[in-house]
C-alpha atoms as a PDB file:
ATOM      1  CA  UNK A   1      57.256  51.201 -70.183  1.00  0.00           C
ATOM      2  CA  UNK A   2      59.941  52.288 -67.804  1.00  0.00           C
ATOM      3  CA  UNK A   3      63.421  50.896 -66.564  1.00  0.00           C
ATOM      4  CA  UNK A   4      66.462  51.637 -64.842  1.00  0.00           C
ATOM      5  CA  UNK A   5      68.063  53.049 -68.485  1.00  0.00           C
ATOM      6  CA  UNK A   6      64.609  55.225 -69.184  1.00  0.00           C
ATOM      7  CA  UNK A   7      64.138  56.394 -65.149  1.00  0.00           C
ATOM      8  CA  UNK A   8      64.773  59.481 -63.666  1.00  0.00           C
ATOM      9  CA  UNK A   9      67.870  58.708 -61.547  1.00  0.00           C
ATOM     10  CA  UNK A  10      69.369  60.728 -58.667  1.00  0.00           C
ATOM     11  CA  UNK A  11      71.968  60.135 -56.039  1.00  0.00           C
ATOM     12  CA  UNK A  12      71.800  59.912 -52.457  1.00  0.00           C
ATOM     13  CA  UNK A  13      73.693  59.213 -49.079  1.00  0.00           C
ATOM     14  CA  UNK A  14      77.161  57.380 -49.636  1.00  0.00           C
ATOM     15  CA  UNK A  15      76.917  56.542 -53.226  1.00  0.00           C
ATOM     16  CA  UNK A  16      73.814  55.208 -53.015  1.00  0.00           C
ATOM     17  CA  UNK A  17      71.608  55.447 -56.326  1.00  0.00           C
ATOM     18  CA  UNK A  18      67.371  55.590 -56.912  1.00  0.00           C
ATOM     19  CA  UNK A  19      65.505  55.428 -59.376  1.00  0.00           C
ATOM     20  CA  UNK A  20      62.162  57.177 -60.098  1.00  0.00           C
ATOM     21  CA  UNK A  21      59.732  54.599 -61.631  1.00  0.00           C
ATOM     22  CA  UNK A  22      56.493  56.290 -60.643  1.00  0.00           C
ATOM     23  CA  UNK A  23      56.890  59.820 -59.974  1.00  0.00           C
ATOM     24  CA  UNK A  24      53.201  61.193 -59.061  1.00  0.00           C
ATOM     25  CA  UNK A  25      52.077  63.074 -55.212  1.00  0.00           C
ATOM     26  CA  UNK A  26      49.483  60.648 -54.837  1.00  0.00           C
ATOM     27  CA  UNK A  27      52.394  57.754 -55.480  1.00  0.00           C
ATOM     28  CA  UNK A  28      55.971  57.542 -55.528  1.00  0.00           C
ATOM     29  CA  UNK A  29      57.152  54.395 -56.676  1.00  0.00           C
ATOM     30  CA  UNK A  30      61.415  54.196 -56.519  1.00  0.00           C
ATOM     31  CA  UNK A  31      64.061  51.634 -57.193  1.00  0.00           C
ATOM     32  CA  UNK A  32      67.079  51.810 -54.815  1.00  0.00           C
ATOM     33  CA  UNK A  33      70.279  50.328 -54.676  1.00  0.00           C
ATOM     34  CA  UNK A  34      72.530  50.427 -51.794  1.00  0.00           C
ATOM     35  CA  UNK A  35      76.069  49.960 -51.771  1.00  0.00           C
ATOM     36  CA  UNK A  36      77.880  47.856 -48.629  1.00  0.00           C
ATOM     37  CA  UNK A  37      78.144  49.297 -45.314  1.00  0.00           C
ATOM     38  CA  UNK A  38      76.179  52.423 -46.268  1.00  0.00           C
ATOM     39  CA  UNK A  39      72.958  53.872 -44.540  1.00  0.00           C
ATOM     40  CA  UNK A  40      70.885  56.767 -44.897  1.00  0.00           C
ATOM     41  CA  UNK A  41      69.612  59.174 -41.814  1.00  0.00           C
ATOM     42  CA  UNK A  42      66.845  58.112 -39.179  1.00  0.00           C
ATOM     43  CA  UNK A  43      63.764  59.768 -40.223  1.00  0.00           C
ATOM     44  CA  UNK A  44      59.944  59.796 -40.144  1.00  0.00           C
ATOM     45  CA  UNK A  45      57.334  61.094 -42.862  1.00  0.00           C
ATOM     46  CA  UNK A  46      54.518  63.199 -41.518  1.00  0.00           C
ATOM     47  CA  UNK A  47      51.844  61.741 -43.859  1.00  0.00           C
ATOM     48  CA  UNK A  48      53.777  58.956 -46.260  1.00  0.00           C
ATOM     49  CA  UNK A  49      53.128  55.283 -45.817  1.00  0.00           C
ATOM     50  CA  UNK A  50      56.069  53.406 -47.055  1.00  0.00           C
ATOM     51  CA  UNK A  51      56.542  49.687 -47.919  1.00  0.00           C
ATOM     52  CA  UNK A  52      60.318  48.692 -48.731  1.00  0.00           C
ATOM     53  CA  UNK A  53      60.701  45.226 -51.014  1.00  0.00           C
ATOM     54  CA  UNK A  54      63.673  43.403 -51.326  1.00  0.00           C
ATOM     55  CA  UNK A  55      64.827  42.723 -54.808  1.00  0.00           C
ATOM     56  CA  UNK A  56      68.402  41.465 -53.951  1.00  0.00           C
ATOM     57  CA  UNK A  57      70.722  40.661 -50.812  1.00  0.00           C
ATOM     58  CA  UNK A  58      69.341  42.108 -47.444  1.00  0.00           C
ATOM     59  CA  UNK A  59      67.592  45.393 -46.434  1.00  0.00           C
ATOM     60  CA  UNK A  60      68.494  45.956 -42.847  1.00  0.00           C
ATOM     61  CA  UNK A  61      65.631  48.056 -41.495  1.00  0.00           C
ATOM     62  CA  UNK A  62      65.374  49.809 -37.894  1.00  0.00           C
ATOM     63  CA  UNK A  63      61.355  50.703 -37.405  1.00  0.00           C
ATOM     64  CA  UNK A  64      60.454  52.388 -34.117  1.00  0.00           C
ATOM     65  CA  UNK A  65      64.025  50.691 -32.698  1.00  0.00           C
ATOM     66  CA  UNK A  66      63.118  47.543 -33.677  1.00  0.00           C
ATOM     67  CA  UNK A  67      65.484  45.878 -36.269  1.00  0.00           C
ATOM     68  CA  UNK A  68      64.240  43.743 -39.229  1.00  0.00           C
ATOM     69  CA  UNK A  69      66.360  41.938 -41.666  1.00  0.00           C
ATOM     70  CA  UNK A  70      64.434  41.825 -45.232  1.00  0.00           C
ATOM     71  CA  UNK A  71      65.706  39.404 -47.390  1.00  0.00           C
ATOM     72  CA  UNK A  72      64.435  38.745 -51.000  1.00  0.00           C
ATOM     73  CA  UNK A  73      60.928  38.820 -51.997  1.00  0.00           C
ATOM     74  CA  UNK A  74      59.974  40.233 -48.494  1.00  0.00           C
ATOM     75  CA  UNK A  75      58.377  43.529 -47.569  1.00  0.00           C
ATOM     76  CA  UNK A  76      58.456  45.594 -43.900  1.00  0.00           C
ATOM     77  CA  UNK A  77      55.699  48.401 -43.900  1.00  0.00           C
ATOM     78  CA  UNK A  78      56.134  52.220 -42.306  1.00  0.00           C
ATOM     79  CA  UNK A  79      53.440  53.661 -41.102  1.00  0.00           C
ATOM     80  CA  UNK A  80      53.249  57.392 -40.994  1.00  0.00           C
ATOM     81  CA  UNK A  81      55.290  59.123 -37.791  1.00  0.00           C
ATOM     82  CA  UNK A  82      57.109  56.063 -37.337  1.00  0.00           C
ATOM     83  CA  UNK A  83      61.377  56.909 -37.291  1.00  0.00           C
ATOM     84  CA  UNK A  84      63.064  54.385 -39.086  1.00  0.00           C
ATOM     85  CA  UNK A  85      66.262  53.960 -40.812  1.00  0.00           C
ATOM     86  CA  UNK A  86      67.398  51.704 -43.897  1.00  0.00           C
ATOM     87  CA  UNK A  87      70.862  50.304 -43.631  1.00  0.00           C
ATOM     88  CA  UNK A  88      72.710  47.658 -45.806  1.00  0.00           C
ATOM     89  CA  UNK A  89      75.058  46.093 -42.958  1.00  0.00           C
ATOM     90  CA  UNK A  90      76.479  43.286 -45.812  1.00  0.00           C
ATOM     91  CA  UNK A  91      79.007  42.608 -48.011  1.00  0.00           C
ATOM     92  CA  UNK A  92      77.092  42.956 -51.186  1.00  0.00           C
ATOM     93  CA  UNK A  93      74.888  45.927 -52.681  1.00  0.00           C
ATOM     94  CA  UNK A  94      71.362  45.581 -51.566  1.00  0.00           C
ATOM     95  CA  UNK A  95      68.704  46.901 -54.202  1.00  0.00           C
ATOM     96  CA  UNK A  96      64.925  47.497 -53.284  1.00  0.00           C
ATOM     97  CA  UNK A  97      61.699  49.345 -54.193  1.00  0.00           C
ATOM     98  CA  UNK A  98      60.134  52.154 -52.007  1.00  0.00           C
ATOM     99  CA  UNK A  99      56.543  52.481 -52.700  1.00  0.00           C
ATOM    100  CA  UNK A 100      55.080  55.428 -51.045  1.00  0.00           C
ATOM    101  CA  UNK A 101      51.525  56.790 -50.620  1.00  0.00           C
ATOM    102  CA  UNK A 102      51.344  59.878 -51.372  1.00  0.00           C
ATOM    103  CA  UNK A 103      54.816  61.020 -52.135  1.00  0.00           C
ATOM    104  CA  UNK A 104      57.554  61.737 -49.490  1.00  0.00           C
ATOM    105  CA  UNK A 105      58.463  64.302 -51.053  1.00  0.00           C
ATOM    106  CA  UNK A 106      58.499  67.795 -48.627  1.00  0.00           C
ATOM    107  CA  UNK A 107      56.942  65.156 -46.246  1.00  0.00           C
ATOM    108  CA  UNK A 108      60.264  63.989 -44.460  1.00  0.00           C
ATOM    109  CA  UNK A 109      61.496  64.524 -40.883  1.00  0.00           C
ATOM    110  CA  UNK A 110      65.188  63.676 -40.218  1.00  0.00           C
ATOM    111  CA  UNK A 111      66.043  62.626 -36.391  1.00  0.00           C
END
Protein backbone atom coordinates (compact mmCIF):
# COMPACT_ATOMS: atom_id res chain seq x y z
CA UNK A 1 0.00 0.00 0.00
CA UNK A 2 1.17 3.48 -0.76
CA UNK A 3 -0.10 7.15 -0.10
CA UNK A 4 0.74 10.63 -0.10
CA UNK A 5 2.19 10.18 3.83
CA UNK A 6 4.26 6.77 2.71
CA UNK A 7 5.42 8.32 -1.05
CA UNK A 8 8.52 9.52 -2.07
CA UNK A 9 7.85 13.28 -2.37
CA UNK A 10 9.92 15.95 -4.17
CA UNK A 11 9.42 19.52 -5.16
CA UNK A 12 9.19 21.15 -8.35
CA UNK A 13 8.56 24.48 -10.35
CA UNK A 14 6.84 27.27 -8.12
CA UNK A 15 5.99 25.31 -5.11
CA UNK A 16 4.56 22.76 -6.81
CA UNK A 17 4.72 19.20 -5.02
CA UNK A 18 4.73 15.22 -6.61
CA UNK A 19 4.50 12.39 -5.38
CA UNK A 20 6.14 9.08 -6.43
CA UNK A 21 3.49 6.28 -6.26
CA UNK A 22 5.08 3.91 -8.74
CA UNK A 23 8.62 4.48 -9.18
CA UNK A 24 9.88 1.69 -11.82
CA UNK A 25 11.73 2.56 -15.74
CA UNK A 26 9.22 0.56 -17.32
CA UNK A 27 6.42 2.85 -15.28
CA UNK A 28 6.32 5.95 -13.47
CA UNK A 29 3.21 6.49 -11.84
CA UNK A 30 3.15 10.28 -9.87
CA UNK A 31 0.67 12.32 -7.94
CA UNK A 32 0.94 16.11 -8.52
CA UNK A 33 -0.44 19.00 -7.04
CA UNK A 34 -0.26 22.38 -8.43
CA UNK A 35 -0.62 25.48 -6.70
CA UNK A 36 -2.66 28.67 -8.51
CA UNK A 37 -1.20 30.49 -11.28
CA UNK A 38 1.86 28.22 -11.46
CA UNK A 39 3.21 26.24 -14.58
CA UNK A 40 6.03 24.18 -15.33
CA UNK A 41 8.41 24.53 -18.68
CA UNK A 42 7.26 23.46 -22.32
CA UNK A 43 8.82 20.22 -22.96
CA UNK A 44 8.72 16.93 -24.91
CA UNK A 45 9.93 13.29 -23.86
CA UNK A 46 11.95 11.44 -26.45
CA UNK A 47 10.40 8.00 -25.71
CA UNK A 48 7.68 8.58 -22.63
CA UNK A 49 3.99 8.34 -23.28
CA UNK A 50 2.20 10.33 -20.73
CA UNK A 51 -1.50 10.42 -19.69
CA UNK A 52 -2.38 13.33 -17.10
CA UNK A 53 -5.83 12.63 -14.88
CA UNK A 54 -7.56 15.11 -13.11
CA UNK A 55 -8.21 14.42 -9.51
CA UNK A 56 -9.35 17.98 -8.47
CA UNK A 57 -10.08 21.57 -10.04
CA UNK A 58 -8.67 21.99 -13.67
CA UNK A 59 -5.44 20.88 -15.46
CA UNK A 60 -4.84 23.42 -18.14
CA UNK A 61 -2.83 21.54 -20.76
CA UNK A 62 -1.08 23.05 -24.04
CA UNK A 63 -0.32 19.77 -26.47
CA UNK A 64 1.34 20.57 -29.79
CA UNK A 65 -0.24 24.42 -29.24
CA UNK A 66 -3.41 23.23 -28.79
CA UNK A 67 -5.01 24.06 -25.35
CA UNK A 68 -7.18 21.57 -23.36
CA UNK A 69 -8.93 22.26 -20.16
CA UNK A 70 -9.11 18.83 -18.01
CA UNK A 71 -11.49 18.94 -15.47
CA UNK A 72 -12.19 16.07 -12.95
CA UNK A 73 -12.23 12.53 -13.82
CA UNK A 74 -10.84 13.39 -17.36
CA UNK A 75 -7.60 12.36 -19.00
CA UNK A 76 -5.53 14.19 -22.18
CA UNK A 77 -2.81 11.71 -23.58
CA UNK A 78 1.03 12.77 -24.81
CA UNK A 79 2.38 10.98 -27.20
CA UNK A 80 6.11 10.76 -27.45
CA UNK A 81 7.91 14.07 -29.25
CA UNK A 82 4.91 15.96 -28.70
CA UNK A 83 5.89 19.67 -26.64
CA UNK A 84 3.42 20.32 -24.21
CA UNK A 85 3.09 22.26 -21.13
CA UNK A 86 0.87 21.79 -17.85
CA UNK A 87 -0.42 24.97 -16.35
CA UNK A 88 -3.01 25.57 -13.51
CA UNK A 89 -4.50 29.07 -14.81
CA UNK A 90 -7.26 28.97 -11.58
CA UNK A 91 -7.86 30.10 -8.41
CA UNK A 92 -7.58 26.86 -6.60
CA UNK A 93 -4.69 24.12 -6.43
CA UNK A 94 -5.14 21.62 -9.14
CA UNK A 95 -3.91 17.97 -8.18
CA UNK A 96 -3.43 15.12 -10.85
CA UNK A 97 -1.69 11.81 -11.68
CA UNK A 98 1.07 11.45 -14.40
CA UNK A 99 1.28 7.98 -15.57
CA UNK A 100 4.18 7.45 -17.77
CA UNK A 101 5.44 4.53 -19.92
CA UNK A 102 8.51 3.91 -19.40
CA UNK A 103 9.76 6.52 -17.04
CA UNK A 104 10.57 10.18 -17.99
CA UNK A 105 13.16 10.13 -16.22
CA UNK A 106 16.66 11.26 -18.37
CA UNK A 107 13.97 11.16 -21.17
CA UNK A 108 12.92 14.96 -21.06
CA UNK A 109 13.50 17.78 -23.57
CA UNK A 110 12.77 21.34 -22.31
CA UNK A 111 11.75 24.01 -25.20
Amino acid sequence: MIDNTTAEHYQWGDNCDGWYLVKQQDLLVIHEKMPPHTAEQRHYHHHARQFFFVLTGVLTMERNGEVHHISVQQGLEIPPNVPHQARNDQSDPVEFLVISQPSTRGDRQDI
